[in-house]
C-alpha atoms as a PDB file:
ATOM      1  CA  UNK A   1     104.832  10.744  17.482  1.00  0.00           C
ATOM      2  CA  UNK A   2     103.355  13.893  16.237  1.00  0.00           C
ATOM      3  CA  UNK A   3     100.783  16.642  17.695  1.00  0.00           C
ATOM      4  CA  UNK A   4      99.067  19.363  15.926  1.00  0.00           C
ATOM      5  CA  UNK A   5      97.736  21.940  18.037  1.00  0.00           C
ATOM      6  CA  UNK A   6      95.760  25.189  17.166  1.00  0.00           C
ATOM      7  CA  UNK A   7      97.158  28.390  18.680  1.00  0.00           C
ATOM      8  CA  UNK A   8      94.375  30.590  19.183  1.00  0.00           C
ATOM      9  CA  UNK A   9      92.697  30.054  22.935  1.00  0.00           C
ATOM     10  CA  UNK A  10      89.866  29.636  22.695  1.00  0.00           C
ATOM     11  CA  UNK A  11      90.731  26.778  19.728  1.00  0.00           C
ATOM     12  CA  UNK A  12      88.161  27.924  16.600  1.00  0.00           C
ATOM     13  CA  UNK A  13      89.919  25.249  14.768  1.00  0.00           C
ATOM     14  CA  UNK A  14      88.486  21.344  15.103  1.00  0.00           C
ATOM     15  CA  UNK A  15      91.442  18.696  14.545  1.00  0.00           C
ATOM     16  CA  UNK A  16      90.633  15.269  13.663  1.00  0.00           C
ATOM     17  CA  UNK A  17      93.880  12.936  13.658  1.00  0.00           C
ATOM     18  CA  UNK A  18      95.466  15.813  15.268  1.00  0.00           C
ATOM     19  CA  UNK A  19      98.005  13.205  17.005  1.00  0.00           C
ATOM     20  CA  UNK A  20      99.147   9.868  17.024  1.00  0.00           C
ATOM     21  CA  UNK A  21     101.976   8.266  15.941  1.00  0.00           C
ATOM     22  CA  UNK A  22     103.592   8.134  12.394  1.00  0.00           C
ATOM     23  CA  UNK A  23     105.319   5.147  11.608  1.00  0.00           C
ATOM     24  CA  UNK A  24     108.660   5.036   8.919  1.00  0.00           C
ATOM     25  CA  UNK A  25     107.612   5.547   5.481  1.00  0.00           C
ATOM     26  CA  UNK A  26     104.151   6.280   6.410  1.00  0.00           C
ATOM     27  CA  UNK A  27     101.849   9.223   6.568  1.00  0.00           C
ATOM     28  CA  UNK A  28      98.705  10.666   8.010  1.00  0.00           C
ATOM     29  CA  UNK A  29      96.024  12.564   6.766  1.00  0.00           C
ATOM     30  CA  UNK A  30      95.170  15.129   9.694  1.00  0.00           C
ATOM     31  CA  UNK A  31      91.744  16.970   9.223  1.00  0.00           C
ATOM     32  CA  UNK A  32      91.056  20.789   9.996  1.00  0.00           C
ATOM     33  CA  UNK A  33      87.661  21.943  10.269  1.00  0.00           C
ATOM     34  CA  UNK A  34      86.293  25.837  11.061  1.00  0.00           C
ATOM     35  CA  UNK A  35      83.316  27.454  11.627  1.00  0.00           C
ATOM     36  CA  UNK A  36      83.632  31.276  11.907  1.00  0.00           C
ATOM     37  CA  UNK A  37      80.107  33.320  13.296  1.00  0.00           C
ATOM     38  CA  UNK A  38      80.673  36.553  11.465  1.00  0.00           C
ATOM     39  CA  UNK A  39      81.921  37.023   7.771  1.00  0.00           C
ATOM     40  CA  UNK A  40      85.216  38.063   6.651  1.00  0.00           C
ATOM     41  CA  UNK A  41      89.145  36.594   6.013  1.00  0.00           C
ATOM     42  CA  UNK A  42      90.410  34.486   8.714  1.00  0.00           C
ATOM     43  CA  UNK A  43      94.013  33.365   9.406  1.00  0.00           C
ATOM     44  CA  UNK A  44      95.533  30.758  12.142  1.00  0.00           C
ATOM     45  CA  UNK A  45      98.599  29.260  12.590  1.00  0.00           C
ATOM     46  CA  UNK A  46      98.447  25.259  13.603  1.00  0.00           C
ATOM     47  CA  UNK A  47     101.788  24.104  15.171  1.00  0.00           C
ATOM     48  CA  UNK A  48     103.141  20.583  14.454  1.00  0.00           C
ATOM     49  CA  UNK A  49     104.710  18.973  17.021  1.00  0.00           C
ATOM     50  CA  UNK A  50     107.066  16.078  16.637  1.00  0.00           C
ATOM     51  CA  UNK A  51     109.606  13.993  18.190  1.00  0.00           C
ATOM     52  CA  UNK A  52     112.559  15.216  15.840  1.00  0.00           C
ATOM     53  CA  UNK A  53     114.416  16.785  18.624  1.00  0.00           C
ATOM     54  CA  UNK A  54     113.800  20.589  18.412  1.00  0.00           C
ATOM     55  CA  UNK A  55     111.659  20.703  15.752  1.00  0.00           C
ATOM     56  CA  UNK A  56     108.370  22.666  15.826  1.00  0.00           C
ATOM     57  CA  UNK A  57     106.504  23.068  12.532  1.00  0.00           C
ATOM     58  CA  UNK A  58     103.817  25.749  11.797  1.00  0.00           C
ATOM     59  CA  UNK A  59     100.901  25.730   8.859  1.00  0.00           C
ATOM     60  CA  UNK A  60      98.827  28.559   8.139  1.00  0.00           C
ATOM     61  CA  UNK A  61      95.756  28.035   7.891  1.00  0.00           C
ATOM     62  CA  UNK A  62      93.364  30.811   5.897  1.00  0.00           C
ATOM     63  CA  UNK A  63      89.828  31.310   4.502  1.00  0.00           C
ATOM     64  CA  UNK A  64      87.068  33.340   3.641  1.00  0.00           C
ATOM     65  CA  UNK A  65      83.497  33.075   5.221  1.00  0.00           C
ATOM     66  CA  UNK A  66      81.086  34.317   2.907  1.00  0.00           C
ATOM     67  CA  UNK A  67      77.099  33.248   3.066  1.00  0.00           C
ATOM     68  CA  UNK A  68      74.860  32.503   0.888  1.00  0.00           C
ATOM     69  CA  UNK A  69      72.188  35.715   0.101  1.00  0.00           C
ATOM     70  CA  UNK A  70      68.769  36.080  -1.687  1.00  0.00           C
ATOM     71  CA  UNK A  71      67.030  39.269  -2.607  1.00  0.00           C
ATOM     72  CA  UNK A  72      63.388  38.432  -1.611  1.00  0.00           C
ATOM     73  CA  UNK A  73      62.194  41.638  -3.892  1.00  0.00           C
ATOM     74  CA  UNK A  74      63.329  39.857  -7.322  1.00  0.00           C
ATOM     75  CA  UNK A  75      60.288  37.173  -6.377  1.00  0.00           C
ATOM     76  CA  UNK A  76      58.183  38.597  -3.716  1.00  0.00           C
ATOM     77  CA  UNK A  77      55.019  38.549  -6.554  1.00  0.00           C
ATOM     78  CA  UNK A  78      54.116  36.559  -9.777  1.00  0.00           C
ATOM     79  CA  UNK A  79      52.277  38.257 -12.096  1.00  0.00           C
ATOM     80  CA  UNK A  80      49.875  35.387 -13.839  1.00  0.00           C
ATOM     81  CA  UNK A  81      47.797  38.301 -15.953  1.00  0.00           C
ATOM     82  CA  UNK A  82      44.559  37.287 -17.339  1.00  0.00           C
ATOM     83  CA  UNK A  83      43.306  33.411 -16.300  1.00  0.00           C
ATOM     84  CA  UNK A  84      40.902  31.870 -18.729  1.00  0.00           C
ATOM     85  CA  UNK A  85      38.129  30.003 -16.765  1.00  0.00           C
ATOM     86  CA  UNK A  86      38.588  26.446 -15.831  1.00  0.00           C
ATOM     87  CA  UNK A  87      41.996  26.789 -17.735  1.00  0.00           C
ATOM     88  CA  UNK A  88      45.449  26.328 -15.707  1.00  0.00           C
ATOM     89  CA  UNK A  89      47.542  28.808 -15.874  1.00  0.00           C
ATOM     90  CA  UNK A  90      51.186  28.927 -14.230  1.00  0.00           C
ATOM     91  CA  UNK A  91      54.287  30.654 -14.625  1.00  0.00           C
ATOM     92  CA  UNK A  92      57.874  30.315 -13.426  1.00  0.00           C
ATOM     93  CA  UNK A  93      59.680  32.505 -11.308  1.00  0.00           C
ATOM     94  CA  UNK A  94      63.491  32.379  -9.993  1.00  0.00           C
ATOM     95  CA  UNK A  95      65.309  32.316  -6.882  1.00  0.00           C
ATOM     96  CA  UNK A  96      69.033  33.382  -7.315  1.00  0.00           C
ATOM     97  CA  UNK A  97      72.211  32.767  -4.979  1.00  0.00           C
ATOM     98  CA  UNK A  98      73.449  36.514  -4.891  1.00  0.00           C
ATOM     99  CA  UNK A  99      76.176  35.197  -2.074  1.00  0.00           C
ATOM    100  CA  UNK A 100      79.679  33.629  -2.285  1.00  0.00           C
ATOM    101  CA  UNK A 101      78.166  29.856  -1.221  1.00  0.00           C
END
């Protein structure tokens, strides 16, 4: 059998497979997922928990939660200059990730 628990109270990680049992020669893929409300580094310890007697296991966990960012001013107006009568006229403008995702 094995157990992986988060250590932080409340838990900010989500654990899928986070227990179960592990048969001989097998293994188990166990999920972490995080969702942090403010940016900045992050680091957690999980601790693995297993029937080996006396043996406790740690991973560290760490990150970065960036956000994605626009600057509105680089295409808050479009500039299509003189427009011939009954004529389309367009023009392209861009919209740029300035953020870490």
């Amino acid at each position: 059998n094995y157990a992986v628990r988060c250590t932080s109270n409340p838990a900010a990680f989500r654990i899928v497979r986070g227990d179960g049992v592990l048969m001989p020669r097998n293994s188990v893929t166990v999920a972490v997922s995080f969702q942090l409300d403010e940016l900045g580094r992050f680091e957690e310890t999980l601790v693995v928990e297993t029937d080996c007697v006396g043996e406790t296991y740690t991973v560290g966990v760490t990150g970065l939660c960036a956000e994605s960012r626009v600057e509105p001013a680089t295409f808050e107006e479009v500039q299509l200059g003189m427009c011939p009568v009954m004529e389309t006229t367009s023009k392209w403008f861009e919209i740029e990730n300035f953020g870490l995702f």
